[in-house]
C-alpha atoms as a PDB file:
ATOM      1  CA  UNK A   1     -20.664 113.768 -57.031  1.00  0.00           C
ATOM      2  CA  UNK A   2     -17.092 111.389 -56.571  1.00  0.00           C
ATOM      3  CA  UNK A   3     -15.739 110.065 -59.191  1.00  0.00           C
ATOM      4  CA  UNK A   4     -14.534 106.321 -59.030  1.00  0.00           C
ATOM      5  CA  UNK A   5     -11.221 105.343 -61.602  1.00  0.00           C
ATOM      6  CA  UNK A   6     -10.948 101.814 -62.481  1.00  0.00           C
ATOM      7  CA  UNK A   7      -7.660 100.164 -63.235  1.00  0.00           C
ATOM      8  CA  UNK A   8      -8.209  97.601 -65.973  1.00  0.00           C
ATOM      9  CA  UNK A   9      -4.118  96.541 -66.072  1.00  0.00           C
ATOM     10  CA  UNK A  10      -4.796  94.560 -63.322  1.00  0.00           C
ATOM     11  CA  UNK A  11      -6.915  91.748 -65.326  1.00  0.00           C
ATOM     12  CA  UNK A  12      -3.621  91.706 -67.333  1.00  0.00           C
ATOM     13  CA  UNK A  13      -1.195  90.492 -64.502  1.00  0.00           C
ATOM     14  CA  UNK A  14      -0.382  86.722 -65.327  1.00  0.00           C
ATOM     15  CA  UNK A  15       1.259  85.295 -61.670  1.00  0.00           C
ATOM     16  CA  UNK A  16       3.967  82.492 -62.571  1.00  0.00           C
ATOM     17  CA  UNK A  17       3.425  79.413 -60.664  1.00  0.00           C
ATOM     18  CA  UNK A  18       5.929  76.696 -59.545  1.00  0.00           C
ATOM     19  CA  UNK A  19       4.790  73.760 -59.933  1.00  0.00           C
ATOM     20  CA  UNK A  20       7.198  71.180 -58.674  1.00  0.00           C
ATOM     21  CA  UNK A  21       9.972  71.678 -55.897  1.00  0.00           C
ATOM     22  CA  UNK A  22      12.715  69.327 -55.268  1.00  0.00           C
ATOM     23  CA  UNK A  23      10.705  66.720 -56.422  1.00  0.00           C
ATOM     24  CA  UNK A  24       7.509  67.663 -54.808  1.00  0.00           C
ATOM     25  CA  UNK A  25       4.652  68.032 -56.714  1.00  0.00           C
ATOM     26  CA  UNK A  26       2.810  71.338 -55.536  1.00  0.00           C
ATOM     27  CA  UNK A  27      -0.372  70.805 -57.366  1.00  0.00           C
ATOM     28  CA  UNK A  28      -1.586  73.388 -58.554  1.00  0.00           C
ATOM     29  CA  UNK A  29       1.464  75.713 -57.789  1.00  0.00           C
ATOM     30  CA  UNK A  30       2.658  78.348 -55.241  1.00  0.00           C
ATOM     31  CA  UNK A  31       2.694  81.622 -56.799  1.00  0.00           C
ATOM     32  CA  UNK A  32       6.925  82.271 -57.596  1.00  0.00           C
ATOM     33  CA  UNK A  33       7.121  85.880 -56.157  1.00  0.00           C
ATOM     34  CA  UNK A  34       5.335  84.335 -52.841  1.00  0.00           C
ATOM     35  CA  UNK A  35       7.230  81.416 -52.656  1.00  0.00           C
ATOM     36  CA  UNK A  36      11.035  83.241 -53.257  1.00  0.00           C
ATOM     37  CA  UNK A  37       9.831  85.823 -50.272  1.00  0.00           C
ATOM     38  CA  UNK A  38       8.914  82.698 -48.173  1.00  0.00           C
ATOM     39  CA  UNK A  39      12.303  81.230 -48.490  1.00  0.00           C
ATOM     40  CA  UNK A  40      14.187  84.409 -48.323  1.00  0.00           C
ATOM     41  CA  UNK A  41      12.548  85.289 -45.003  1.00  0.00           C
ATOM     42  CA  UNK A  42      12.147  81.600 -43.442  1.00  0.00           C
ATOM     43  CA  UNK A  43      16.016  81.823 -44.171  1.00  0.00           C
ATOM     44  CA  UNK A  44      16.801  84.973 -42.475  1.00  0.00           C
ATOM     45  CA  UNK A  45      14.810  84.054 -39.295  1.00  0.00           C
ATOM     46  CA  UNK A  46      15.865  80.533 -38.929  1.00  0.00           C
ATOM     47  CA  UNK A  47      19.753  81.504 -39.647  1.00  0.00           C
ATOM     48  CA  UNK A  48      19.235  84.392 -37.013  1.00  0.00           C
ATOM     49  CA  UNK A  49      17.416  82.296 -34.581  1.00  0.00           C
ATOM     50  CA  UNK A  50      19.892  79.774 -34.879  1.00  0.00           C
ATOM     51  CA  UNK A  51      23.441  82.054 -34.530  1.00  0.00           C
ATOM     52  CA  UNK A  52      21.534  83.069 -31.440  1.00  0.00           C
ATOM     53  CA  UNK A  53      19.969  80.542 -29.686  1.00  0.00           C
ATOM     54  CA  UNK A  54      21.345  77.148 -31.787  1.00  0.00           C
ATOM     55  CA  UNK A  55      19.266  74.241 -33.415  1.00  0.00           C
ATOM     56  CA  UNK A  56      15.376  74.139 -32.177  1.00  0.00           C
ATOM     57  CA  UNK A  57      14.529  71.630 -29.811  1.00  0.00           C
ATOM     58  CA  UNK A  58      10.701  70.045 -29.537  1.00  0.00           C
ATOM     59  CA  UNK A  59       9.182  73.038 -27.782  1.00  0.00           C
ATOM     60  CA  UNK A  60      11.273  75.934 -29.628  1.00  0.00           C
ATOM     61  CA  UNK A  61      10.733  74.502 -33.451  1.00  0.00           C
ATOM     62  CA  UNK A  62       7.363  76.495 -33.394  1.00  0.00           C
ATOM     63  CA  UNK A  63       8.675  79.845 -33.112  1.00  0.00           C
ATOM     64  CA  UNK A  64      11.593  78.806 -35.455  1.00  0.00           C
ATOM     65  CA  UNK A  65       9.263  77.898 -38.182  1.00  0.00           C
ATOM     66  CA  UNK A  66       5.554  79.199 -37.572  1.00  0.00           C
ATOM     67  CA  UNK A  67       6.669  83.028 -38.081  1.00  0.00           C
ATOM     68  CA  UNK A  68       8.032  83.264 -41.751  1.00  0.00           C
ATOM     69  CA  UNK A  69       5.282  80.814 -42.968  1.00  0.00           C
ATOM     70  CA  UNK A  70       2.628  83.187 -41.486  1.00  0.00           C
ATOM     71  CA  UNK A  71       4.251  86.515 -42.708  1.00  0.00           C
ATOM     72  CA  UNK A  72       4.720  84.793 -46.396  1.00  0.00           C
ATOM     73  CA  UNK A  73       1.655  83.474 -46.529  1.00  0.00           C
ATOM     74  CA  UNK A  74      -0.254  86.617 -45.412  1.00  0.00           C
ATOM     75  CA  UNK A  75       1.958  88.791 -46.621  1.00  0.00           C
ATOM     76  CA  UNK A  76       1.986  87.660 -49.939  1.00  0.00           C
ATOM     77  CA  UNK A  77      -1.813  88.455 -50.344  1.00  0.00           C
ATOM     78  CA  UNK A  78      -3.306  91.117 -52.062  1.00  0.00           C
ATOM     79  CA  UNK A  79      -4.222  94.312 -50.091  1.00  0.00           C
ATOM     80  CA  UNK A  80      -7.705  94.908 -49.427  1.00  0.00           C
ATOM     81  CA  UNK A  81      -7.424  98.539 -49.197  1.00  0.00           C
ATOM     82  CA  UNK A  82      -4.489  99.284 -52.546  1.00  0.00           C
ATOM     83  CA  UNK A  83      -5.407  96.139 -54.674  1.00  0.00           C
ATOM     84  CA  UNK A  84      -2.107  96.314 -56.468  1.00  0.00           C
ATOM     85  CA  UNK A  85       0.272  96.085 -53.333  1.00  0.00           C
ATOM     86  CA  UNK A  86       0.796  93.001 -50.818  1.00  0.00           C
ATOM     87  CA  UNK A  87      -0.215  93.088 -47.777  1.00  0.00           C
ATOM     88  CA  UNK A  88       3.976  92.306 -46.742  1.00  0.00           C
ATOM     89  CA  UNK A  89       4.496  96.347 -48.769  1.00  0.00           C
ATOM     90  CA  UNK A  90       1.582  97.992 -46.823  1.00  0.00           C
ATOM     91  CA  UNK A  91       3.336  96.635 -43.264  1.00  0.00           C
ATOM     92  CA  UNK A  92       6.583  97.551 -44.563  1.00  0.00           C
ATOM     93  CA  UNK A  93       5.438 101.057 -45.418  1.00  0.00           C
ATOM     94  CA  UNK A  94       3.510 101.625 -42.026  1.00  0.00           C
ATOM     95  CA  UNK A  95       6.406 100.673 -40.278  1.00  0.00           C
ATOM     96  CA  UNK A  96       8.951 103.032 -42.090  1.00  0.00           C
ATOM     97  CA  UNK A  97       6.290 106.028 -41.290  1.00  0.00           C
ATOM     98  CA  UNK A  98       6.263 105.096 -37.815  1.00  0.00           C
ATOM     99  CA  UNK A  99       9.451 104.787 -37.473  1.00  0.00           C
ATOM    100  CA  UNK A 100      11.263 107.527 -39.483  1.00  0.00           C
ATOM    101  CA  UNK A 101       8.834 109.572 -39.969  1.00  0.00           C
ATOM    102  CA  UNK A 102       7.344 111.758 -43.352  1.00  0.00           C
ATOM    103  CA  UNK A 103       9.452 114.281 -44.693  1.00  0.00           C
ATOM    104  CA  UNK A 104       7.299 117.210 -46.967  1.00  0.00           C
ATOM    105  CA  UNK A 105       8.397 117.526 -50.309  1.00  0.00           C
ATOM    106  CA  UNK A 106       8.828 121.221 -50.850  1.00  0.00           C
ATOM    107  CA  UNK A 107       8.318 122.694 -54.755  1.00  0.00           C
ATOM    108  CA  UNK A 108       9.050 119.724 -56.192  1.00  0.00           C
ATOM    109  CA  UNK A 109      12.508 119.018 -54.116  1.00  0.00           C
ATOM    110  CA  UNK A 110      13.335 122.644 -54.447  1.00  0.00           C
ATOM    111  CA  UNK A 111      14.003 123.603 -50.575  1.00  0.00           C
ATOM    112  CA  UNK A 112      14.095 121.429 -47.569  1.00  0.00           C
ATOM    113  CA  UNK A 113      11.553 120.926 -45.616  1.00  0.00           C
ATOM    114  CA  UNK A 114      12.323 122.315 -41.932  1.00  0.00           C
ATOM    115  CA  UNK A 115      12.306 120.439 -38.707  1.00  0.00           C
ATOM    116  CA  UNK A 116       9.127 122.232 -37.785  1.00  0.00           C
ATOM    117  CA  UNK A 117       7.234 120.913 -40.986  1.00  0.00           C
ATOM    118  CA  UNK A 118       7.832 117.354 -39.978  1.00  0.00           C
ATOM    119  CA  UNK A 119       4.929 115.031 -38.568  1.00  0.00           C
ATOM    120  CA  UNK A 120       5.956 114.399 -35.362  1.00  0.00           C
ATOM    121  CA  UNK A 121       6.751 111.498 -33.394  1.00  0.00           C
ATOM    122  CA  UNK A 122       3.299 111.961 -31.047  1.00  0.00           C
ATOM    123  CA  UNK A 123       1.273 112.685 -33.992  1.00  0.00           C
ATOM    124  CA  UNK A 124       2.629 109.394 -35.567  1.00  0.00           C
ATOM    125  CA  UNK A 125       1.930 107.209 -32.783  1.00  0.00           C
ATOM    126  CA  UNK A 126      -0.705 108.402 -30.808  1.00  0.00           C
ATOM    127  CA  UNK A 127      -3.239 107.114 -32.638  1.00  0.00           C
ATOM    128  CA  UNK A 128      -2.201 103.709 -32.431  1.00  0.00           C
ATOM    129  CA  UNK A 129      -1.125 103.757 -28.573  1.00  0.00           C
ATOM    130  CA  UNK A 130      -4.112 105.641 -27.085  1.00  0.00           C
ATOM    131  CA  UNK A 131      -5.702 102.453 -25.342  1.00  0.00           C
ATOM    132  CA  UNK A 132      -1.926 102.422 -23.473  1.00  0.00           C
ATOM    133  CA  UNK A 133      -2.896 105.943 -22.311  1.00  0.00           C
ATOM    134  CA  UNK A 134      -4.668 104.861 -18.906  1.00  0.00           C
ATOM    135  CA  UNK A 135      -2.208 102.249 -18.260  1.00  0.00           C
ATOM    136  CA  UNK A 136       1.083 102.075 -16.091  1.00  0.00           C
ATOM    137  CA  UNK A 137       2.746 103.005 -18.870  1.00  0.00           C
ATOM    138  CA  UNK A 138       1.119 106.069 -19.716  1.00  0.00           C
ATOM    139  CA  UNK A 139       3.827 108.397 -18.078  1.00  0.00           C
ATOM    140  CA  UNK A 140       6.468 106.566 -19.824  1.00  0.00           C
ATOM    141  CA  UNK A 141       4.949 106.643 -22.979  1.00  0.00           C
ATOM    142  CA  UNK A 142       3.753 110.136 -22.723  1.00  0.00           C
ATOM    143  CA  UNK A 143       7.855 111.090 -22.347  1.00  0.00           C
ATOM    144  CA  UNK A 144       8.433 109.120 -25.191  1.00  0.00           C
ATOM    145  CA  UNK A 145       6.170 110.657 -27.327  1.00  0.00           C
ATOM    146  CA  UNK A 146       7.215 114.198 -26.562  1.00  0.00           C
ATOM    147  CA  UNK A 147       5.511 117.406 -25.486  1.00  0.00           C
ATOM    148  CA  UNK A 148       2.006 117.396 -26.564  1.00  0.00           C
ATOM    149  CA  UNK A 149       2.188 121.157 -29.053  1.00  0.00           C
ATOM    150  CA  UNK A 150      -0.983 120.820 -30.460  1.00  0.00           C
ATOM    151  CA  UNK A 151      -1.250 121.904 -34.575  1.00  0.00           C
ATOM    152  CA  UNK A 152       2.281 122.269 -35.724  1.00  0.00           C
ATOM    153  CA  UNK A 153       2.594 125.436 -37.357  1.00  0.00           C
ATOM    154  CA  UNK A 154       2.444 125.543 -41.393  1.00  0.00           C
ATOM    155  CA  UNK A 155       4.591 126.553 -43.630  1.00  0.00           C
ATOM    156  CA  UNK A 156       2.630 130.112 -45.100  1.00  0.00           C
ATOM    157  CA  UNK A 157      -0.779 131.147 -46.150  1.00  0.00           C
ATOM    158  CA  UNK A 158      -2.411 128.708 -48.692  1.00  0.00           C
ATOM    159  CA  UNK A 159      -1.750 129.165 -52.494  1.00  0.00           C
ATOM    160  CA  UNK A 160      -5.005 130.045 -54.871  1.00  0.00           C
ATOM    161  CA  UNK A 161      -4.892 128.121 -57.594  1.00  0.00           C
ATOM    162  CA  UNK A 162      -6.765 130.637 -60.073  1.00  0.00           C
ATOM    163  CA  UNK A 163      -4.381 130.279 -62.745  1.00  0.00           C
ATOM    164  CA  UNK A 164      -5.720 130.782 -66.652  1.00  0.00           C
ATOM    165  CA  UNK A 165      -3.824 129.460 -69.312  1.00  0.00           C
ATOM    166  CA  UNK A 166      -2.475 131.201 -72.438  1.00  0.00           C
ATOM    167  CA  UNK A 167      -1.700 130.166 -75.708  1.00  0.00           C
ATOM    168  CA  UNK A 168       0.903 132.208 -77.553  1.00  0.00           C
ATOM    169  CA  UNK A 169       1.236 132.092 -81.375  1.00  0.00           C
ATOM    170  CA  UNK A 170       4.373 131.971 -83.189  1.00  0.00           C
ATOM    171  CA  UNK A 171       4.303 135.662 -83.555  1.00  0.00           C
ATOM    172  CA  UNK A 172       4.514 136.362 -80.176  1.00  0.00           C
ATOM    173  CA  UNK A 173       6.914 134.159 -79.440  1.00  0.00           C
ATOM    174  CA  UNK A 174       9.287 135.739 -82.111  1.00  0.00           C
ATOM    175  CA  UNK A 175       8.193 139.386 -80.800  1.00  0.00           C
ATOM    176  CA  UNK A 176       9.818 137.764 -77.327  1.00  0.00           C
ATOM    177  CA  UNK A 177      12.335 136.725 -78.763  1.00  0.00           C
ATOM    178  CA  UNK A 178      13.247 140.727 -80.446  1.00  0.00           C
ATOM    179  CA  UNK A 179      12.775 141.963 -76.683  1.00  0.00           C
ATOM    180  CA  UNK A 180      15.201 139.286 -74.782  1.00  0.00           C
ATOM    181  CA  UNK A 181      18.787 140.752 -74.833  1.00  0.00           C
ATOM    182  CA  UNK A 182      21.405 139.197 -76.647  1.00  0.00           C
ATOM    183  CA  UNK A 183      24.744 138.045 -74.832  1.00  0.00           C
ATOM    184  CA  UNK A 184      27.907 138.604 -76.847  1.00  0.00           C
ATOM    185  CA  UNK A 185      29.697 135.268 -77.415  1.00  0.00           C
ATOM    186  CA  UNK A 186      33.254 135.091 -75.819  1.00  0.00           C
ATOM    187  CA  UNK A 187      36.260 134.632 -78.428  1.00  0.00           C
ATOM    188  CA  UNK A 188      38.139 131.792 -77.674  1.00  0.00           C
ATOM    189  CA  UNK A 189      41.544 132.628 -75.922  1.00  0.00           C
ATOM    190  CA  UNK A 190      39.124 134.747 -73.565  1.00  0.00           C
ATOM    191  CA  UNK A 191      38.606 134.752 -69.983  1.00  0.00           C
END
């Protein structure tokens, strides 16, 4: 038997909508968050594309323009698969685990987690470059990847998790209490 939870905060989201721009009426409204990201990026690309390459021409004005309108417009969508996230934060996250990787979080922070208990790069990206496999660049990519070590080793034998809980009254607590030695107080002027 699975259990299902539901998240009901989500009926409770109101999305702010700009109506007008400039002047423009936008009918029933762009969605604010959507429409700042839109900017922001169509910014970014078309001040980058132009230190590098200047002002579009005819031909180029596609590629100047076409790219932040589909990533905004896409991006700002819900996720199918985590219905609170955009689809723009589920790239953004797959990308940043491709590229750098997952680091284990060890007792809560406590120790480090060592080189060895890192995914590695092949385990990262083999999945998603198999069909390259049979292809000129397999060699190539097969360097790239790094030696093929099959399951990395772990970090110990698994934990049971047979714990029982206890619930100490006030009497026992104070009977700890007697037990746990005192520490004499240092006098001031003391080192």
């Amino acid at each position: 038997m699975s259990r299902v939870g539901h998240t009901y905060t989500r009926h409770f989201e109101l999305d702010t909508r700009q109506h007008e721009l400039l002047g423009v009426d936008l009918g029933e409204g762009a969605p604010r968050r959507a429409l700042i990201v839109g900017l922001v990026l169509f910014a970014a690309w078309f001040g980058g594309l132009v230190l590098l390459f200047g002002l579009p021409g005819k031909l180029t004005f596609t590629a100047y323009f076409v790219p932040p309108v589909l990533v905004s417009v896409y991006g700002a969508q819900q996720s199918r698969a985590v219905e609170r996230r955009w689809n723009m934060t589920r790239w953004a996250l797959g990308i940043r685990y491709l590229v750098l990787g997952h680091r284990p979080i060890i007792c809560g922070g406590q120790r480090a987690a060592a080189r060895s208990e890192w995914i590695t790069r092949r385990d990262r990206w083999a999945p998603r470059l198999a069909f390259l496999a049979e292809s000129p660049l397999g060699g190539p990519l097969d360097r790239w990847l790094g030696p093929d070590d099959g399951a990395t080793p772990g970090a110990g034998a698994p934990i049971r998790l047979d714990s029982r809980p206890r619930l100490y009254g006030p009497d026992a607590v104070a009977k700890a209490a007697r037990r746990r030695p005192t520490i004499p107080h240092q006098k001031k002027g003391e080192q």
